[in-house]
N, C-alpha and C. Protein backbone atom coordinates (compact mmCIF):
# COMPACT_ATOMS: atom_id res chain seq x y z
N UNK A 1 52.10 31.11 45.63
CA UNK A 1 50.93 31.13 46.50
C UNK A 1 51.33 31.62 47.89
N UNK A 2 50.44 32.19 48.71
CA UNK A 2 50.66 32.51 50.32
C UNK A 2 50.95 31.81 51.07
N UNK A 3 51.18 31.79 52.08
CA UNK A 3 51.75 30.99 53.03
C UNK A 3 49.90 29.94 53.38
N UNK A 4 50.62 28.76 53.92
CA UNK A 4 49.13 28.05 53.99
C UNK A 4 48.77 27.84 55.64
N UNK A 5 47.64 28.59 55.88
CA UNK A 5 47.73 28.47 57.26
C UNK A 5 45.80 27.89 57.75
N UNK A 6 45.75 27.42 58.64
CA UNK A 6 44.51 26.85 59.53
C UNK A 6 43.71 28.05 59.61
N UNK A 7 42.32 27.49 59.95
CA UNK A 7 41.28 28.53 60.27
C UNK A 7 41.56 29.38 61.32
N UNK A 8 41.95 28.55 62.54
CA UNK A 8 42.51 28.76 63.77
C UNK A 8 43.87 30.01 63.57
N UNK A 9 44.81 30.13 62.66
CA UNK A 9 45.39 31.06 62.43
C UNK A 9 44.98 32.31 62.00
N UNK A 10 43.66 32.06 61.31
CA UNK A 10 43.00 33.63 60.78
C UNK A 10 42.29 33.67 61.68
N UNK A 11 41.78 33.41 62.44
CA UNK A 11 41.01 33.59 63.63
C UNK A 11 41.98 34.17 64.83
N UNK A 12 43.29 33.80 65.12
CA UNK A 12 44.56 34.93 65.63
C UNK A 12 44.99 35.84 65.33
N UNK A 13 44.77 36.25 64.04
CA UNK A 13 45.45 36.98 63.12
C UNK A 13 44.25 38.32 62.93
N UNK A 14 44.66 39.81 63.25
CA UNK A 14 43.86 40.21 63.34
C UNK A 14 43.96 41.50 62.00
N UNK A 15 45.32 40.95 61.51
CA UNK A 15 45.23 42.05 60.57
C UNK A 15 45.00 41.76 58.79
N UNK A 16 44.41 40.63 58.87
CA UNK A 16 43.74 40.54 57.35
C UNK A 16 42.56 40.60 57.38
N UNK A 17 41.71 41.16 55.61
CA UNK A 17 40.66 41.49 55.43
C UNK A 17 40.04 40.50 54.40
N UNK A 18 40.75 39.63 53.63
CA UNK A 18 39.62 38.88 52.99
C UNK A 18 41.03 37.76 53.14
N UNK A 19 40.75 36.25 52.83
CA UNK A 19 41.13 34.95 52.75
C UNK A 19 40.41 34.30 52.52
N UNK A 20 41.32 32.87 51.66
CA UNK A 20 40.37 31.92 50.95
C UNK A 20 40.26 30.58 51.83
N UNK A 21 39.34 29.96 51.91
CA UNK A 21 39.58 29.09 52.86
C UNK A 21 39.38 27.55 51.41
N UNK A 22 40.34 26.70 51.79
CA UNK A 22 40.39 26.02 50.88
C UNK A 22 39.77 24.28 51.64
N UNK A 23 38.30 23.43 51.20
CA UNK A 23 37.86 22.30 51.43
C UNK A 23 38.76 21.43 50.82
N UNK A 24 38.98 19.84 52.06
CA UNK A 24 39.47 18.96 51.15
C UNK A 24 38.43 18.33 50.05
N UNK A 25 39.42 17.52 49.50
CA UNK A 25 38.22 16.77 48.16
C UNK A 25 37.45 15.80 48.79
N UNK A 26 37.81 15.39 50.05
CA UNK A 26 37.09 14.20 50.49
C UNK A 26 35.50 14.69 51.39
N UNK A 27 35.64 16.03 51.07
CA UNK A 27 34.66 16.68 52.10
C UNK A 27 33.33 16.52 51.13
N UNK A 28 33.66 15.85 49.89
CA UNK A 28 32.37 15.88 49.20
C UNK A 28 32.03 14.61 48.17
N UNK A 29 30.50 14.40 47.82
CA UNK A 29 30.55 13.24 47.52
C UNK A 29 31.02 12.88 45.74
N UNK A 30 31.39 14.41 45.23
CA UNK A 30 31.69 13.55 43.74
C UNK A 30 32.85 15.30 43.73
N UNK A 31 34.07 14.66 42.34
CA UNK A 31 35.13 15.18 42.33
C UNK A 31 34.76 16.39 42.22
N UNK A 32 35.67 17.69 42.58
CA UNK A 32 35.75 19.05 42.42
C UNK A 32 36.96 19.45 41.79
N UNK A 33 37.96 20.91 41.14
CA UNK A 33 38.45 21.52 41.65
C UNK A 33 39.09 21.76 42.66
N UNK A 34 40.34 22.07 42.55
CA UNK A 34 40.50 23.07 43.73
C UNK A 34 39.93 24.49 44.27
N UNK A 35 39.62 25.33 42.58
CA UNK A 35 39.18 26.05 42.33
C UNK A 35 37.55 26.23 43.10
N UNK A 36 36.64 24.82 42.41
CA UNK A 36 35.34 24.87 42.67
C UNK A 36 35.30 24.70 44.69
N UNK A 37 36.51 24.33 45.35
CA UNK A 37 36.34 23.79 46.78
C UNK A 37 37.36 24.66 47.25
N UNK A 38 37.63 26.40 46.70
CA UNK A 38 38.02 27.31 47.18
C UNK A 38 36.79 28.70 47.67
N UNK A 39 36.60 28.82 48.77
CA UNK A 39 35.43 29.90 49.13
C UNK A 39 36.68 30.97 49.56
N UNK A 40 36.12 32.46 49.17
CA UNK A 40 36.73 33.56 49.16
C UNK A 40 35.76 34.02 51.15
N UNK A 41 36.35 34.42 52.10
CA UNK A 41 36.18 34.85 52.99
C UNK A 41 36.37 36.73 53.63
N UNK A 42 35.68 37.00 54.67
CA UNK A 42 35.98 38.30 54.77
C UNK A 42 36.15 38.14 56.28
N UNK A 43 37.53 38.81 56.81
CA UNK A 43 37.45 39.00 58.39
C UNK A 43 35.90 39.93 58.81
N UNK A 44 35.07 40.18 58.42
CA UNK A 44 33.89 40.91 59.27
C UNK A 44 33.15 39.62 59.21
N UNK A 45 33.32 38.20 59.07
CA UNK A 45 32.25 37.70 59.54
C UNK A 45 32.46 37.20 60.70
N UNK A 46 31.36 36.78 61.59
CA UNK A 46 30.58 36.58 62.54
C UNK A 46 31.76 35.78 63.10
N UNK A 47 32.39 34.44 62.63
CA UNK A 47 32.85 33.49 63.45
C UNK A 47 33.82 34.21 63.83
N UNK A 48 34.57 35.37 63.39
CA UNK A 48 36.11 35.85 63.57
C UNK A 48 35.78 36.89 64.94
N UNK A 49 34.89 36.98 65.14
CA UNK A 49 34.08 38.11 66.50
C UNK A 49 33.69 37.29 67.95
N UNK A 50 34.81 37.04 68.69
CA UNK A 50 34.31 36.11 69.65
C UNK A 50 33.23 36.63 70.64
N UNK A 51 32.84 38.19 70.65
CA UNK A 51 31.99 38.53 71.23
C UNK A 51 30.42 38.44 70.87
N UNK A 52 30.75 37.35 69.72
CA UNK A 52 28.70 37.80 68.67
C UNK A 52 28.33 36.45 69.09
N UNK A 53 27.03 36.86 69.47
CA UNK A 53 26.09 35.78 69.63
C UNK A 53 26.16 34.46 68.49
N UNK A 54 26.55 35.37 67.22
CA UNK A 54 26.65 34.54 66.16
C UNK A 54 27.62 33.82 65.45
N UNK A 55 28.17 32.75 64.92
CA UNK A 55 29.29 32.20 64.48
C UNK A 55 29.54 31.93 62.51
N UNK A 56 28.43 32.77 62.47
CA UNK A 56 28.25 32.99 60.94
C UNK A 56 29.37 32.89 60.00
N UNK A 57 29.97 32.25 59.09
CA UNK A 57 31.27 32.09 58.44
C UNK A 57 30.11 31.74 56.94
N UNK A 58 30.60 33.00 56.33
CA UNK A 58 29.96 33.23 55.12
C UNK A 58 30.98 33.59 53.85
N UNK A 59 31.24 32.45 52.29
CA UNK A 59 31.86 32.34 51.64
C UNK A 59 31.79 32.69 50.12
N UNK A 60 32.08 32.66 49.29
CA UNK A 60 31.91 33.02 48.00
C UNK A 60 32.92 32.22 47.20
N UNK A 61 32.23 31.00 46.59
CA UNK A 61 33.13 29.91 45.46
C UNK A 61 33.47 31.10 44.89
N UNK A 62 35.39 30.50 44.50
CA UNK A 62 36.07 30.96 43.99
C UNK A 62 35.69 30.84 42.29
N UNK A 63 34.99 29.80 41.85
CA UNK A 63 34.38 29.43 40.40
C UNK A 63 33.32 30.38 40.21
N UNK A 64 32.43 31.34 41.08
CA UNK A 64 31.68 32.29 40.51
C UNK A 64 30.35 31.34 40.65
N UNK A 65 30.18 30.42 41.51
CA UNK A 65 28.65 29.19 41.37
C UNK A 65 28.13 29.73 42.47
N UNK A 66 28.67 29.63 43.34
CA UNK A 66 27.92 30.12 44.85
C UNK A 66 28.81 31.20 45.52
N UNK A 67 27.51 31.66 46.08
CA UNK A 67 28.25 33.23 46.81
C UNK A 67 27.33 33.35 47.92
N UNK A 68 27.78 33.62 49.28
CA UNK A 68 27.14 33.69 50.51
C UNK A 68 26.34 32.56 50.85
N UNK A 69 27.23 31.12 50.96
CA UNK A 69 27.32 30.01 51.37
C UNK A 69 27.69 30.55 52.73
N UNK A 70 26.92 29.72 53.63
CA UNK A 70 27.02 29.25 55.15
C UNK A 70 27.93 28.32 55.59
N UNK A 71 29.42 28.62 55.46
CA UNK A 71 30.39 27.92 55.13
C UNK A 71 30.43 27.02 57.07
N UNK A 72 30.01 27.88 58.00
CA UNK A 72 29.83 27.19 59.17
C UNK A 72 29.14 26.08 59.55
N UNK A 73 27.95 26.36 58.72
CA UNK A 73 26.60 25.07 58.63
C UNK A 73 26.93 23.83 57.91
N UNK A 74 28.37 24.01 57.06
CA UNK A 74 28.59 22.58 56.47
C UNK A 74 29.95 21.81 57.07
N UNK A 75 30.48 23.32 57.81
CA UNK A 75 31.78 22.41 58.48
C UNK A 75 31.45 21.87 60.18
N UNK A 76 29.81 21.77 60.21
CA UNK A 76 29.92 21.40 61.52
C UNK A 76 28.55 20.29 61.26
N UNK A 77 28.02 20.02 59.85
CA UNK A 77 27.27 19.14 59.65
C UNK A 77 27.28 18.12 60.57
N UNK A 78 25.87 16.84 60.68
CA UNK A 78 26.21 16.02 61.79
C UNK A 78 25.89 14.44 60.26
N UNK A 79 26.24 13.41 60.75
CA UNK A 79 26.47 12.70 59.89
C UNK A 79 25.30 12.13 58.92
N UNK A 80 24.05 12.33 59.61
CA UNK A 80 22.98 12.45 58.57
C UNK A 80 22.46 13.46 58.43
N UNK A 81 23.44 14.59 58.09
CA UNK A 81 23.06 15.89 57.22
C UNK A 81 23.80 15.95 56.20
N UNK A 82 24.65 14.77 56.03
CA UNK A 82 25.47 14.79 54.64
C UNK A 82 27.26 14.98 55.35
N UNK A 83 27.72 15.14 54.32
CA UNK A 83 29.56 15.13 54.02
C UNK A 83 29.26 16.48 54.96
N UNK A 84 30.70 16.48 55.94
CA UNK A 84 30.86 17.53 56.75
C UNK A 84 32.38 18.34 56.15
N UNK A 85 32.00 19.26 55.53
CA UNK A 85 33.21 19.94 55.09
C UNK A 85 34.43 20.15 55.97
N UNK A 86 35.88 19.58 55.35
CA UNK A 86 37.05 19.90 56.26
C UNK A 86 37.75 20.58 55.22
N UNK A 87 37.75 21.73 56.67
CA UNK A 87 39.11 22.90 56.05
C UNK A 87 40.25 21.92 55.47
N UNK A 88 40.95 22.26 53.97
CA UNK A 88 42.62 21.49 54.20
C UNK A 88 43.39 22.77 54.54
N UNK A 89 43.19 24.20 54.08
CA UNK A 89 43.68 25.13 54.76
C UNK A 89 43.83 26.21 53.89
N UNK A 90 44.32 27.41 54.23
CA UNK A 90 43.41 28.85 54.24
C UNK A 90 44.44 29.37 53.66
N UNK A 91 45.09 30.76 53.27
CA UNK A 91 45.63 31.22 52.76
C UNK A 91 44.88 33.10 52.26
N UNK A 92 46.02 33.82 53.28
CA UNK A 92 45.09 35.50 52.94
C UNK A 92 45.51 36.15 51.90
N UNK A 93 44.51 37.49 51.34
CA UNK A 93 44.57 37.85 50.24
C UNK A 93 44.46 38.84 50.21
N UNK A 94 44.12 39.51 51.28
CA UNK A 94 44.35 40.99 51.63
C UNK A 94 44.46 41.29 52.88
């Protein structure tokens, strides 16, 4: 596997084009995968652009269930909007 690095590292890192960002298990309320709590990422989104109005971080389950998940809207959930997704950490792929 790749080296395992923080969001905060692909967000420094200016020369990769897609990475997986990997949720812990505790970020949700019944068991997963690693697989099912792996989202596939692309450096063109929004959060990686500190100049965009927007902070858009948009994902694609690695299981093929969901694709263009609002991966920002669940890691910044507030506590009665449900389980707030935590990065355990990322790893690039191109």
């Amino acid at each position: 596997m790749a080296e395992k690095l923080t969001l905060n590292d692909l967000q420094d890192n200016e020369t990769w084009e897609k990475a997986v960002v990997v949720f812990k298990p505790e970020s949700f309320s019944k068991e997963f995968t690693e697989k099912q709590r792996s989202y596939e990422i692309d450096r063109d989104n929004h959060y990686f652009k500190p100049d965009s109005i927007s902070n858009s971080l948009f994902g694609n389950c690695l299981d093929g269930t969901d694709n263009g998940v609002r991966l920002d809207i669940y890691k910044s959930r507030l506590p009665e909007e449900g389980k707030r997704w935590i990065v355990d950490y990322c790893y690039i792929t191109k």
